[in-house]
C-alpha atoms as a PDB file:
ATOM      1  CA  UNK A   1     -19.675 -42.499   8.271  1.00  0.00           C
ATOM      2  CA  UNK A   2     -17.579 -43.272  10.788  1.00  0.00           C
ATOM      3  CA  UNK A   3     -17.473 -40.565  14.167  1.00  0.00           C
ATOM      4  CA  UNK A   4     -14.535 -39.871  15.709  1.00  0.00           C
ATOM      5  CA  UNK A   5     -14.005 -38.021  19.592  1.00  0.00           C
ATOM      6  CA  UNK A   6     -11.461 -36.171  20.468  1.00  0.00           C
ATOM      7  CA  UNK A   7      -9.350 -36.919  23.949  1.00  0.00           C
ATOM      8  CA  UNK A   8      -8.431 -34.997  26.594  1.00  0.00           C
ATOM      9  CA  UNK A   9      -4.136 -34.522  27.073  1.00  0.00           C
ATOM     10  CA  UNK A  10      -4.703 -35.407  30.281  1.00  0.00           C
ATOM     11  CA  UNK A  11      -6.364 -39.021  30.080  1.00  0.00           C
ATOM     12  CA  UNK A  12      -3.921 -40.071  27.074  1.00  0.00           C
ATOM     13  CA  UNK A  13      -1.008 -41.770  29.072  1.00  0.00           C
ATOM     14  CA  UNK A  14      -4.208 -44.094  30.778  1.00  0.00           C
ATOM     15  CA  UNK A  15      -5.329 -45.961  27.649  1.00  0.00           C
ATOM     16  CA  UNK A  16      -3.871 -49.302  27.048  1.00  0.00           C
ATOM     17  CA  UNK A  17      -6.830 -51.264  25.394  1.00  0.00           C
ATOM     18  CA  UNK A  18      -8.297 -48.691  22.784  1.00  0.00           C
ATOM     19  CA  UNK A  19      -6.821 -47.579  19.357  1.00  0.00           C
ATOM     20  CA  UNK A  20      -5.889 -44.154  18.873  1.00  0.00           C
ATOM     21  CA  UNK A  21      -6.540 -42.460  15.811  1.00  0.00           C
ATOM     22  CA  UNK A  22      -5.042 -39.043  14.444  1.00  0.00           C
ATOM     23  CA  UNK A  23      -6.434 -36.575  11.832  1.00  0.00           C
ATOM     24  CA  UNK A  24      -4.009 -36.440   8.886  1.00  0.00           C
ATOM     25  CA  UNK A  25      -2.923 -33.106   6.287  1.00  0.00           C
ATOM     26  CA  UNK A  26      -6.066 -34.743   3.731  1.00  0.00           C
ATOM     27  CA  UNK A  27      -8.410 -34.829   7.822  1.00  0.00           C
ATOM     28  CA  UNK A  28      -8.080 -38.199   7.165  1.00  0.00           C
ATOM     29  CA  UNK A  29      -7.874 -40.785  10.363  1.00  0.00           C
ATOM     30  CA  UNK A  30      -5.004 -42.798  10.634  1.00  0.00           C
ATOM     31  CA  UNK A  31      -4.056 -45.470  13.323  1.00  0.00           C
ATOM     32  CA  UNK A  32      -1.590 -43.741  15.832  1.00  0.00           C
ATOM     33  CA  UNK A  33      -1.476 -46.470  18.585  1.00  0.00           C
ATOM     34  CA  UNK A  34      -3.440 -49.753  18.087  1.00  0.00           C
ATOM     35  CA  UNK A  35      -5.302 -52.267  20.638  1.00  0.00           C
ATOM     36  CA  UNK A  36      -3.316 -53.453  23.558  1.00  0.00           C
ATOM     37  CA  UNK A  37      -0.336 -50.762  23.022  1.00  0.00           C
ATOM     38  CA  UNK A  38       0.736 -47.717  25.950  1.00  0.00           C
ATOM     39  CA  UNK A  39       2.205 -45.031  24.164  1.00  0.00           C
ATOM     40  CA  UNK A  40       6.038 -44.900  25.459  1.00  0.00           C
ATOM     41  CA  UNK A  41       7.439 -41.725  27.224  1.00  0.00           C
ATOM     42  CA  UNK A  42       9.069 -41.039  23.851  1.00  0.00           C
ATOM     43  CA  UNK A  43       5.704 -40.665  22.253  1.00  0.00           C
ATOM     44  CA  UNK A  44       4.114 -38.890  24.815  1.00  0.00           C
ATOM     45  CA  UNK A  45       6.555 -35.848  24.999  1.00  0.00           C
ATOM     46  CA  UNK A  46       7.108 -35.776  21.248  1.00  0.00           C
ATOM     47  CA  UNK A  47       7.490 -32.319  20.197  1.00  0.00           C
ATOM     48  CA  UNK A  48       4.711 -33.105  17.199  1.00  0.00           C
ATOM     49  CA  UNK A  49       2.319 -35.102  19.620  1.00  0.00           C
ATOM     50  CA  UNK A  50      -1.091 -34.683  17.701  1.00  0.00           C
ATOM     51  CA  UNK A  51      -4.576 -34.197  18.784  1.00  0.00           C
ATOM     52  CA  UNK A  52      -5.551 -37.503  19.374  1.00  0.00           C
ATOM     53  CA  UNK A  53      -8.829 -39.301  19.132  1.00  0.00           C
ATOM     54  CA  UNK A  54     -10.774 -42.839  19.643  1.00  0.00           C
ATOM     55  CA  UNK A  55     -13.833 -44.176  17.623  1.00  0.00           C
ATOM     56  CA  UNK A  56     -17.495 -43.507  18.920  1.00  0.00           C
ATOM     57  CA  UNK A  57     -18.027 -47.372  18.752  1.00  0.00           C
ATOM     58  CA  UNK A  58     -15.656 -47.636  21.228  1.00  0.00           C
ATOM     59  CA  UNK A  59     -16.753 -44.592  24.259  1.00  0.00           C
ATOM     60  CA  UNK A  60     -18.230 -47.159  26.777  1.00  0.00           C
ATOM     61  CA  UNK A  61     -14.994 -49.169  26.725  1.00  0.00           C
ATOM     62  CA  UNK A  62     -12.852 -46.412  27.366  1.00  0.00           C
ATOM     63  CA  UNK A  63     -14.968 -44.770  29.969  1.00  0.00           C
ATOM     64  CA  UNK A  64     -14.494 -48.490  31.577  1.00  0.00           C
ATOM     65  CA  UNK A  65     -10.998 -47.997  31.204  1.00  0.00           C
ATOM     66  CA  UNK A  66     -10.378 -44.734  32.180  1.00  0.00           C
ATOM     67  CA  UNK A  67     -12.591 -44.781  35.193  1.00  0.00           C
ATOM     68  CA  UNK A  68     -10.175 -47.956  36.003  1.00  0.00           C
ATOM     69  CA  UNK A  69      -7.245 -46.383  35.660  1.00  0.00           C
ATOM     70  CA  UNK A  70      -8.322 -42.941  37.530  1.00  0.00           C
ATOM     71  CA  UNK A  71      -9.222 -45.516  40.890  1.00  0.00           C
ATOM     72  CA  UNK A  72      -5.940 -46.905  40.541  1.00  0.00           C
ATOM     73  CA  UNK A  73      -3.997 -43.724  40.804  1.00  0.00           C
ATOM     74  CA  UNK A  74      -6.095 -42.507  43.332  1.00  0.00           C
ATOM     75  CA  UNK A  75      -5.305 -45.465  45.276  1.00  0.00           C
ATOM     76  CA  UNK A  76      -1.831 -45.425  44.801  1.00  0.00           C
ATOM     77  CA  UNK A  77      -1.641 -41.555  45.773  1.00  0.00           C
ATOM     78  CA  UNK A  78      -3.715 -42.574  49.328  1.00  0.00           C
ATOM     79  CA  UNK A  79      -1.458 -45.243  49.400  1.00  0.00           C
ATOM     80  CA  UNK A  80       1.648 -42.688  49.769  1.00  0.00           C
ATOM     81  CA  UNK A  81      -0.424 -40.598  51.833  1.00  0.00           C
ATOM     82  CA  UNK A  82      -0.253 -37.409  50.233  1.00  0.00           C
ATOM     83  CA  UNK A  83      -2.906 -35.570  50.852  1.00  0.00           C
ATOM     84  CA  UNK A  84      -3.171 -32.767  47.825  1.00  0.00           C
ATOM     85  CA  UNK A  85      -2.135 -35.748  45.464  1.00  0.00           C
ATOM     86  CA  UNK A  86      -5.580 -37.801  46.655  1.00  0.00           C
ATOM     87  CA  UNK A  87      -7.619 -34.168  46.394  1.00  0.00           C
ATOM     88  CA  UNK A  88      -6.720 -33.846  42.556  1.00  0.00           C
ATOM     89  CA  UNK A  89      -7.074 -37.549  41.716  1.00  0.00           C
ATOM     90  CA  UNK A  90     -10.547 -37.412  43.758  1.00  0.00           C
ATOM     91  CA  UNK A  91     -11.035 -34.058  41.706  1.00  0.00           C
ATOM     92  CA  UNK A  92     -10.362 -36.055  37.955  1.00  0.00           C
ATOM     93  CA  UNK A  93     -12.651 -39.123  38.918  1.00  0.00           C
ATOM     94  CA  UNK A  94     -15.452 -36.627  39.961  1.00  0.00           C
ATOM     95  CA  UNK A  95     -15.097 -34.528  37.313  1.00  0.00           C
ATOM     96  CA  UNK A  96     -15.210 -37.695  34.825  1.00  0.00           C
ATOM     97  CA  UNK A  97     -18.261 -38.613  36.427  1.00  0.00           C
ATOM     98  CA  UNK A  98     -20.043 -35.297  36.067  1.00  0.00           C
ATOM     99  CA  UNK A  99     -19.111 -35.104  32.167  1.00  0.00           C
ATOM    100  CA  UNK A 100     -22.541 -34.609  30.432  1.00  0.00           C
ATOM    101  CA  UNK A 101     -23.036 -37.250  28.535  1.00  0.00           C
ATOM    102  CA  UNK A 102     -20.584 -39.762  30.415  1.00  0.00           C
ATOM    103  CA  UNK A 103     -22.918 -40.822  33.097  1.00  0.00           C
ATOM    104  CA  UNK A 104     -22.397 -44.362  32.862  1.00  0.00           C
ATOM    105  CA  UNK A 105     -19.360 -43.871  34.997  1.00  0.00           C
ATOM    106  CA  UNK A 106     -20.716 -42.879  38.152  1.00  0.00           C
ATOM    107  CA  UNK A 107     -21.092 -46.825  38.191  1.00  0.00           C
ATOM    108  CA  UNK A 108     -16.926 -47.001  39.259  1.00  0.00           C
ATOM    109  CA  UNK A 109     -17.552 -44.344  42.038  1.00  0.00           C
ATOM    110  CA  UNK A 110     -18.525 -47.198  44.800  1.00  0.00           C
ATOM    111  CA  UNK A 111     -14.587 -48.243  44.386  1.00  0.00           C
ATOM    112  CA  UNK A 112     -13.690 -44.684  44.840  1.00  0.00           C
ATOM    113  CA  UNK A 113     -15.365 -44.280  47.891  1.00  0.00           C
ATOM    114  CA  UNK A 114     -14.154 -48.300  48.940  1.00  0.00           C
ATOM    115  CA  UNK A 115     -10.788 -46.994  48.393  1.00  0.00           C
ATOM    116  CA  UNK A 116     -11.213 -43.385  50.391  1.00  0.00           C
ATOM    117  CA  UNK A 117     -12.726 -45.715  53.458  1.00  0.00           C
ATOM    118  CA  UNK A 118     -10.129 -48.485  53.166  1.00  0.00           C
ATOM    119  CA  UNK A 119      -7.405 -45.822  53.980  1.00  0.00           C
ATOM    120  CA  UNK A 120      -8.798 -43.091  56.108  1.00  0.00           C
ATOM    121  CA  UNK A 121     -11.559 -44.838  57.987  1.00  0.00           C
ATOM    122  CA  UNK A 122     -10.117 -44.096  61.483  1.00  0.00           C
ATOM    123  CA  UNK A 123      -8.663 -40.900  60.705  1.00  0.00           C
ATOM    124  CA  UNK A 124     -11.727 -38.123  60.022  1.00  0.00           C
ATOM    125  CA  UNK A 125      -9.009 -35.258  60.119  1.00  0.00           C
ATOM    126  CA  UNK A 126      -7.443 -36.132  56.834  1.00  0.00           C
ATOM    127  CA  UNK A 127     -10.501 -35.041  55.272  1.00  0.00           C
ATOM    128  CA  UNK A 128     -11.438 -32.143  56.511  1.00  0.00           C
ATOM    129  CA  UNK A 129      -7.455 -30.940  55.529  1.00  0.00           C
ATOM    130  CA  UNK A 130      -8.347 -32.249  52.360  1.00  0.00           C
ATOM    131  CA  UNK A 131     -11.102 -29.623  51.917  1.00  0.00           C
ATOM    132  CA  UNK A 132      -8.794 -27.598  52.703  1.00  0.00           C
ATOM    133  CA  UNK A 133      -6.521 -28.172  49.220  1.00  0.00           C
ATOM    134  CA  UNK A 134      -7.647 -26.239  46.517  1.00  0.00           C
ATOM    135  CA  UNK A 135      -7.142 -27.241  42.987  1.00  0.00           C
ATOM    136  CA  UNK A 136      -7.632 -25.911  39.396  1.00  0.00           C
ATOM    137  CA  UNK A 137     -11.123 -27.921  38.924  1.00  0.00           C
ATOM    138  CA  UNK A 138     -14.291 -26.326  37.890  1.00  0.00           C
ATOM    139  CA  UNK A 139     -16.874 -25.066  40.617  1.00  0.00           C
ATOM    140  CA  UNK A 140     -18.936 -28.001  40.637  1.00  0.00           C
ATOM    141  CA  UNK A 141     -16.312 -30.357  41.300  1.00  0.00           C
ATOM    142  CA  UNK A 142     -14.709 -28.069  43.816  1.00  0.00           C
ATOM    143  CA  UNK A 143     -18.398 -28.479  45.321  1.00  0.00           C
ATOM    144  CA  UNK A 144     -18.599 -31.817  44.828  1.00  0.00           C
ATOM    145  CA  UNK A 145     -15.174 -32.816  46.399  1.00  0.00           C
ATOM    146  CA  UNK A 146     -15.743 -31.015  49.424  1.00  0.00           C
ATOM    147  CA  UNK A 147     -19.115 -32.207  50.361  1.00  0.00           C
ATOM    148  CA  UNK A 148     -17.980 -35.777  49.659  1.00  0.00           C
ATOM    149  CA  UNK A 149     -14.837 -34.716  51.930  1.00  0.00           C
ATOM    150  CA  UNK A 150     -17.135 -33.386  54.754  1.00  0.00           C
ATOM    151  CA  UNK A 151     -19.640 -36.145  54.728  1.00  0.00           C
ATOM    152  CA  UNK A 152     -16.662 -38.401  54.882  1.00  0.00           C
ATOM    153  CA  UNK A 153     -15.333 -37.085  58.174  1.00  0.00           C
ATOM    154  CA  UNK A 154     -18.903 -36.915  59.548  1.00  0.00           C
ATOM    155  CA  UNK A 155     -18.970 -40.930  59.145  1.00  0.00           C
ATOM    156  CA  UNK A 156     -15.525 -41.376  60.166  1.00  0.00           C
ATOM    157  CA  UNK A 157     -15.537 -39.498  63.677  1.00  0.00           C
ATOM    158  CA  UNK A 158     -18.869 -40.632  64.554  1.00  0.00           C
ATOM    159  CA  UNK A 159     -18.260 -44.252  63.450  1.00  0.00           C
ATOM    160  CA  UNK A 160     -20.939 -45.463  61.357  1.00  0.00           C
ATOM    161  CA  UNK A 161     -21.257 -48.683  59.998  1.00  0.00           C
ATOM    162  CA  UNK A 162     -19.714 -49.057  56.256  1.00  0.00           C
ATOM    163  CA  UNK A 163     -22.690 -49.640  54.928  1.00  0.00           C
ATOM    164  CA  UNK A 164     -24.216 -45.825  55.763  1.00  0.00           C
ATOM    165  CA  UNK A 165     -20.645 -44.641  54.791  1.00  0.00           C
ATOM    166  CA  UNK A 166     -20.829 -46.062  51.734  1.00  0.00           C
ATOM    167  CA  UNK A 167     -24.050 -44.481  51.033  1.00  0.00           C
ATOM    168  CA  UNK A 168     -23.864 -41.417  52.166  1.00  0.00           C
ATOM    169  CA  UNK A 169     -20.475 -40.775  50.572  1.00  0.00           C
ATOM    170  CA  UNK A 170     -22.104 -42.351  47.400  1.00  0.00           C
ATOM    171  CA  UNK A 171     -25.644 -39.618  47.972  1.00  0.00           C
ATOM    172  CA  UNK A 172     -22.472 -36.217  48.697  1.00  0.00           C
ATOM    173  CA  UNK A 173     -20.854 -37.329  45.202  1.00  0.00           C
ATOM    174  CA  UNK A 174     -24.038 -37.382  43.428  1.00  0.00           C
ATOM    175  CA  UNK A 175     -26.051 -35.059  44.774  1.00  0.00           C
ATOM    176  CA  UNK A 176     -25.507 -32.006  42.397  1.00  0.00           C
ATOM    177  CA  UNK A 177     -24.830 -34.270  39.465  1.00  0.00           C
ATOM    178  CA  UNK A 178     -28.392 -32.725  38.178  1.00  0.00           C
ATOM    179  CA  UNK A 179     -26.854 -29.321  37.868  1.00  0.00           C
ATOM    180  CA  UNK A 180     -24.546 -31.028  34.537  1.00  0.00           C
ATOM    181  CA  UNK A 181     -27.593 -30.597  32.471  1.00  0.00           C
ATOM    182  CA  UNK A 182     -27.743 -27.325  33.045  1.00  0.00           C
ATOM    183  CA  UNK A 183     -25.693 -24.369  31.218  1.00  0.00           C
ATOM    184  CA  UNK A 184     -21.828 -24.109  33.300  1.00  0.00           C
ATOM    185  CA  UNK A 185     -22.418 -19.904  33.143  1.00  0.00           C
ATOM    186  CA  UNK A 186     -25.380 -20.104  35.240  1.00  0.00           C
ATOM    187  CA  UNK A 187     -23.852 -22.738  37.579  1.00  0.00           C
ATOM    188  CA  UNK A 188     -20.520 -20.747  38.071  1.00  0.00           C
ATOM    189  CA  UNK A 189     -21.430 -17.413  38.294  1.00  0.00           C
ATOM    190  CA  UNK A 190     -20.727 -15.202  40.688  1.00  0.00           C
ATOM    191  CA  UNK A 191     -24.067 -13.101  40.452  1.00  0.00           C
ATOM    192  CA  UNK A 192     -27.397 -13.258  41.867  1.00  0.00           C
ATOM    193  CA  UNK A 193     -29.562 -14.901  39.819  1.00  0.00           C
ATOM    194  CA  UNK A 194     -32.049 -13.853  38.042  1.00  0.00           C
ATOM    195  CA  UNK A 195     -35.915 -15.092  38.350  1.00  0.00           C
ATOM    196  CA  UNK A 196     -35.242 -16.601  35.229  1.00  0.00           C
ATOM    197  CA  UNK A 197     -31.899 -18.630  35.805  1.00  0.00           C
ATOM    198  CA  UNK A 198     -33.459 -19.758  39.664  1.00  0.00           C
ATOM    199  CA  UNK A 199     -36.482 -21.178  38.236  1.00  0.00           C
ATOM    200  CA  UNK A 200     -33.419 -23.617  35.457  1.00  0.00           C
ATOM    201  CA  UNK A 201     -31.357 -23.889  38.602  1.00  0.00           C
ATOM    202  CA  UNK A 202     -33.828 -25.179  40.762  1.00  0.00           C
ATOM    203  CA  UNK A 203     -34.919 -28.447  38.189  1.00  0.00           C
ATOM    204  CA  UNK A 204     -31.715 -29.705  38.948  1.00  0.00           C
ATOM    205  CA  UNK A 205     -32.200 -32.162  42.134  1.00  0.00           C
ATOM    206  CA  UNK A 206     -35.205 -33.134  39.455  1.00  0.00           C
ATOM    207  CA  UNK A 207     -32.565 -33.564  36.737  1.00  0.00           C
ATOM    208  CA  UNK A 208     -30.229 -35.854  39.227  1.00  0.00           C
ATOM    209  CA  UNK A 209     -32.414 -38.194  40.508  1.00  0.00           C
ATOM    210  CA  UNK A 210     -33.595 -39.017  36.889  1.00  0.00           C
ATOM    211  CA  UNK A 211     -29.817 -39.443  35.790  1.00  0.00           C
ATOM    212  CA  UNK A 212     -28.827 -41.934  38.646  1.00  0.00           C
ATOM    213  CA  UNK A 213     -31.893 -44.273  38.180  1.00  0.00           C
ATOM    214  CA  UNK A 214     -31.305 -44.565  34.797  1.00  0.00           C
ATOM    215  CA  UNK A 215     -27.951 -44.978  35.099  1.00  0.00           C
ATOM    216  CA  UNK A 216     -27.447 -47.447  38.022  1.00  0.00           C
ATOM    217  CA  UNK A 217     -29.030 -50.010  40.617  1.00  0.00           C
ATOM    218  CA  UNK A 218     -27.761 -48.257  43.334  1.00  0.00           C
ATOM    219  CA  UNK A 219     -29.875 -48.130  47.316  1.00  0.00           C
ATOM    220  CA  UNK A 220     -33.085 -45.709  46.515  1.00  0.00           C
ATOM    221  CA  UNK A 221     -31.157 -43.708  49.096  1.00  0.00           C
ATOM    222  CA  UNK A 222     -29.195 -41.994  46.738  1.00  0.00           C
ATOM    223  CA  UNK A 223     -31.461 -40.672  43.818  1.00  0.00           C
ATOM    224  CA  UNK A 224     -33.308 -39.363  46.638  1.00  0.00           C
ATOM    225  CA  UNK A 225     -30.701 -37.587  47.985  1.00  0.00           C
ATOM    226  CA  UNK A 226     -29.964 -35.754  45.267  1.00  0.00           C
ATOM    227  CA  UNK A 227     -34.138 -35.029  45.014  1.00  0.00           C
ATOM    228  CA  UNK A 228     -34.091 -33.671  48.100  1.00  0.00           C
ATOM    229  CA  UNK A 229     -30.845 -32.091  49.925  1.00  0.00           C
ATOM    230  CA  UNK A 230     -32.494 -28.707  48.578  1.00  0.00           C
ATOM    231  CA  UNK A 231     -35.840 -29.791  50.657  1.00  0.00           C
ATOM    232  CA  UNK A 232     -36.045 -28.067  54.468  1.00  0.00           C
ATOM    233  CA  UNK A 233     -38.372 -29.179  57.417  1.00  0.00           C
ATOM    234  CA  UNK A 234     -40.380 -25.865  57.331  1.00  0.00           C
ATOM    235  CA  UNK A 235     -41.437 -26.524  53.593  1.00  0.00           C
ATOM    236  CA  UNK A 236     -39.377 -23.735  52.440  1.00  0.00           C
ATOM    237  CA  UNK A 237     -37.001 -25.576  50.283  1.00  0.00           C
ATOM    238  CA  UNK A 238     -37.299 -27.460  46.584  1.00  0.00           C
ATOM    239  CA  UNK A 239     -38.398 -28.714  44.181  1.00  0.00           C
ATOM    240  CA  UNK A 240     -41.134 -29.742  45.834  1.00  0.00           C
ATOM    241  CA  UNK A 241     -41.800 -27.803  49.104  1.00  0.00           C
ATOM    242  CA  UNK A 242     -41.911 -30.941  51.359  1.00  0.00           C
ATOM    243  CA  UNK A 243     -41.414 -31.058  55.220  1.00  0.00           C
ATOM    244  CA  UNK A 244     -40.883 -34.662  55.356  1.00  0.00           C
ATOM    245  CA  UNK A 245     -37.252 -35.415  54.274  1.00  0.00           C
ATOM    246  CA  UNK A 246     -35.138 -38.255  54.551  1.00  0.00           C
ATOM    247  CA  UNK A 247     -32.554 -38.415  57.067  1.00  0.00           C
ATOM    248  CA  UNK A 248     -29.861 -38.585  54.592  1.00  0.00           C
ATOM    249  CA  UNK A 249     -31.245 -36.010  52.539  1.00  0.00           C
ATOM    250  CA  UNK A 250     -31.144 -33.751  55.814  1.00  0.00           C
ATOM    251  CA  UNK A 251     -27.501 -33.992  56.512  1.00  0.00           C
ATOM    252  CA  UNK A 252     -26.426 -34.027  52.614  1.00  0.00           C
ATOM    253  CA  UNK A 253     -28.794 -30.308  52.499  1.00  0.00           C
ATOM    254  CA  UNK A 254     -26.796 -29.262  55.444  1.00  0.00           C
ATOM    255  CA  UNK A 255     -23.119 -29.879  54.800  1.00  0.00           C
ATOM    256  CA  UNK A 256     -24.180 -28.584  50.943  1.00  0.00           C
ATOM    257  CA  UNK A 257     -25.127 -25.281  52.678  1.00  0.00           C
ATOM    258  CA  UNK A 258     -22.026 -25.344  55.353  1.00  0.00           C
ATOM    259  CA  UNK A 259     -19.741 -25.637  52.583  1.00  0.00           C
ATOM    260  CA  UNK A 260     -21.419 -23.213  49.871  1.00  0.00           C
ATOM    261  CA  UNK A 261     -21.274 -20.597  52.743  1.00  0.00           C
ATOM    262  CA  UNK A 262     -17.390 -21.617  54.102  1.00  0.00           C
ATOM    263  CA  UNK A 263     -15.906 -22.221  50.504  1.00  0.00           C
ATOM    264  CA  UNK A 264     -17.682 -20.509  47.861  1.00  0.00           C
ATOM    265  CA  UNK A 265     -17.732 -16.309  47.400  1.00  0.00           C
ATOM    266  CA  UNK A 266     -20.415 -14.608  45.243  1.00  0.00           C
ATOM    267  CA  UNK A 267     -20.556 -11.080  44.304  1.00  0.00           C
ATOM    268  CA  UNK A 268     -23.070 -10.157  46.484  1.00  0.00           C
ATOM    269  CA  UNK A 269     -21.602 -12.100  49.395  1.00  0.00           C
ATOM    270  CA  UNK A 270     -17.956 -13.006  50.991  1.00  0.00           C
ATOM    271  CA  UNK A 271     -17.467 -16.451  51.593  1.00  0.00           C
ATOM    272  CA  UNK A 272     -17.678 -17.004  55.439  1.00  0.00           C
ATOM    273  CA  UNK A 273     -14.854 -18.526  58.379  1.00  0.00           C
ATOM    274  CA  UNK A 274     -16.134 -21.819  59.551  1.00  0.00           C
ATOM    275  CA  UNK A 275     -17.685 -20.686  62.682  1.00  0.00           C
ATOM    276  CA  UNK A 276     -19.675 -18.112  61.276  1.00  0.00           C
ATOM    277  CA  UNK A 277     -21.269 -20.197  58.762  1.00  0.00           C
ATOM    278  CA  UNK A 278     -22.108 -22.676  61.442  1.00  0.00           C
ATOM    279  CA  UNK A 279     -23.667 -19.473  63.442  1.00  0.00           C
ATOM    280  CA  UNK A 280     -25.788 -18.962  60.085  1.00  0.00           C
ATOM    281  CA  UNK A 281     -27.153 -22.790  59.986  1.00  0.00           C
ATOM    282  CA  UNK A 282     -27.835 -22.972  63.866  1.00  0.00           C
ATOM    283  CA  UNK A 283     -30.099 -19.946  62.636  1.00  0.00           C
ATOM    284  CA  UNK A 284     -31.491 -21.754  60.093  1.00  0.00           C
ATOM    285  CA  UNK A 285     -32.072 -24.810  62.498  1.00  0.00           C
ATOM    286  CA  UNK A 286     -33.787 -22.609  65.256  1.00  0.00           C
ATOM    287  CA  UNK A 287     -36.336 -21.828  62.443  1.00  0.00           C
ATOM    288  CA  UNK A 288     -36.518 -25.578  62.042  1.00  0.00           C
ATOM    289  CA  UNK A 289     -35.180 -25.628  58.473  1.00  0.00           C
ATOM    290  CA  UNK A 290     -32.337 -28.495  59.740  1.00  0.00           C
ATOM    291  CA  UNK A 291     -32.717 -30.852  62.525  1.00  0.00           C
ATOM    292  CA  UNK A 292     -31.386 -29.891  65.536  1.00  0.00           C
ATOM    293  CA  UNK A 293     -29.760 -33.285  66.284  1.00  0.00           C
ATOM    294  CA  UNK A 294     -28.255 -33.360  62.784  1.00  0.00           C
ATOM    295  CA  UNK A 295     -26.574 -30.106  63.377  1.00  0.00           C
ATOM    296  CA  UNK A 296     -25.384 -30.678  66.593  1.00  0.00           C
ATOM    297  CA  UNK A 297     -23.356 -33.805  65.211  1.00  0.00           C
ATOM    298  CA  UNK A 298     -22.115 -32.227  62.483  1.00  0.00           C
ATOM    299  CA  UNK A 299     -20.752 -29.652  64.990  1.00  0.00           C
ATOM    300  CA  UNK A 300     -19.241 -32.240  66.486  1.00  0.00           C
ATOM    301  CA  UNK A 301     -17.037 -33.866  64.283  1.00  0.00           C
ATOM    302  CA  UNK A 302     -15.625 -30.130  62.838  1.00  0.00           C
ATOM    303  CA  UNK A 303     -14.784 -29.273  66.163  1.00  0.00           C
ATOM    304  CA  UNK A 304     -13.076 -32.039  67.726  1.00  0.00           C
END
C-alpha cells in the first residue's frame, strides 16, 4: 500500500522536483503537479486549492529540497537586510530542523549559519535586535532562535575565528533539539513542573546528543553541547551531576539561562529586564555554577 504525507501550506510554493498528489471524492490520489513542475501563482491562490500531499518514498528528497530552498530565502532576506524578514526565515529553517522525525535536516544548518556569518560577521548588534523580533513560532524555536542569536553576537564582538563560530552557532541551534522527543505540553507550559514531568524533562540533553550522532559527522563539540549546557561547575546541574564541563558547553548553559530568564515568563515567575537577569547569573557565578571569565565576556558584548 502505498503511504501518502500530507504538506504544510506554507512549504508548497518551495517544491519544484517532487510530485504532488491530491486526495480525490472516491480518497483516491491523483497527480496534482508532477516532477520538475512549480505550481504557478494561478494555482497557488485557487479558490479550490486542495490539501496537498507527496509520497513517503520520496520524504528524504524533499527534506533536501526544502531545507534548500528555506537557505535560499534566508539568504536573500539577509541579503536585503531586513532584519524581522531574516528572524522568521531563521525561525522556519529551525523549526524544520526540530520536526520529530525530520532530523536528517539539521545536516543543511552549517549553510545557515555560513550564510548568518557571511553577512553579519562584523556587525554583533544586528543580532542582538534580532532577538529582539518576536514571531508566531512555537516556544522551542523562539528558544532556539534566540540562543543561536546571542551566541552569534558573542562570536561576532569578540572576534573569534570562523571555525569556533561555526561551532558554537552549530552547538546554540542544537542544543535543545533533545527536548523534540519529548511531549510539546510539558515543554511549553507555563507551570511548575511537577516531580514527574522534571524527571522526562531532564532526559532531554540525553535525548540530543543521541539524535545528532546519529544523524551527522559533525565536531564531537556539538553532541556534547547539547549533553551538557544543563551541567554547572558546582555539580548541581544534569543529567549527570558533573563539575568538569566543556568550555563550550559553559557558555551555551549560560546564554540558555540569560535568555530563559530575559525572554521567557512562567506562571510562577515574570520574565526579567536584561540587567536583572544578568544580576541573577553573576549570583549564580559567585556560587561557582558559571565561570567567572565566561560571564564577564558575555557581559561584554551585551553591553557595548
Amino acid at each position: 500500500m502505498t503511504d501518502y504525507i500530507l504538506l504544510k501550506k506554507s512549504q508548497i510554493p518551495l517544491f519544484k522536483n517532487i510530485p504532488f498528489f491530491y486526495k480525490t471524492q472516491n480518497s483516491e490520489y491523483a497527480l496534482y503537479k508532477k516532477k520538475g513542475d512549480y505550481l504557478d501563482d494561478s494555482r497557488l491562490s485557487s479558490i479550490n486549492y486542495p490539501d496537498l500531499y507527496i509520497l513517503d518514498t520520496d520524504r528524504e528528497k524533499a527534506m533536501v529540497e526544502l531545507t534548500k530552498a528555506l537557505n535560499k530565502d534566508l539568504e536573500k532576506k539577509v541579503s536585503e537586510g531586513r532584519l524581522k524578514a531574516v528572524r522568521e526565515a531563521l525561525a522556519s529553517i529551525v523549526n524544520e530542523a526540530l520536526t520529530p522525525g525530520q532530523e536528517k535536516n539539521i545536516n543543511s544548518l552549517p549553510e545557515t549559519i555560513e550564510i548568518l556569518i557571511g553577512r553579519y560577521g562584523k556587525d554583533h548588534t544586528a543580532m542582538g535586535l534580532l532577538t529582539k523580533l518576536g514571531s508566531n513560532s512555537s516556544v522551542l524555536v523562539e528558544h532556539t532562535v534566540n540562543v543561536t542569536a546571542l551566541t552569534l553576537q558573542f562570536c561576532f564582538f569578540h572576534k573569534l575565528s570562523d571555525a569556533d563560530t561555526q561551532q558554537l552557532s552549530m552547538a546554540a541551534l542544537l542544543h535543545d533539539i533533545g527536548c523534540t522527543k519529548i511531549i510539546t505540553k510539558l515543554i511549553e507550559t507555563p507551570n511548575r513542573l511537577t516531580d514527574k514531568q522534571y524527571k522526562t524533562y531532564i532526559t532531554h540533553p540525553e535525548l540530543g546528543h543521541e539524535i545528532i550522532t546519529e544523524n551527522t559527522n559533525f565536531d564531537i563539540a556539538i553532541p556534547i553541547v547539547a549533553l551538557e549546557h544543563h551541567e554547572r561547575l558546582d555539580g548541581s546541574g544534569y543529567p549527570k551531576g558533573l563539575n568538569r564541563i566543556s568550555s563550550y558547553s559553559q557558555l551555551i548553559g549560560l546564554i540558555d539561562s540569560y535568555e530563559s530568564l530575559t525572554y521567557r515568563s512562567k506562571l510562577f515567575r515574570k520574565k526579567k529586564k536584561p540587567y536583572d537577569s544578568l544580576n541573577v547569573i553573576k549570583d549564580e557565578t559567585y556560587k561557582k555554577k558559571f565561570a567567572k571569565g565566561i560571564f564577564k565576556r558575555f557581559t561584554a558584548c551585551l553591553t557595548k
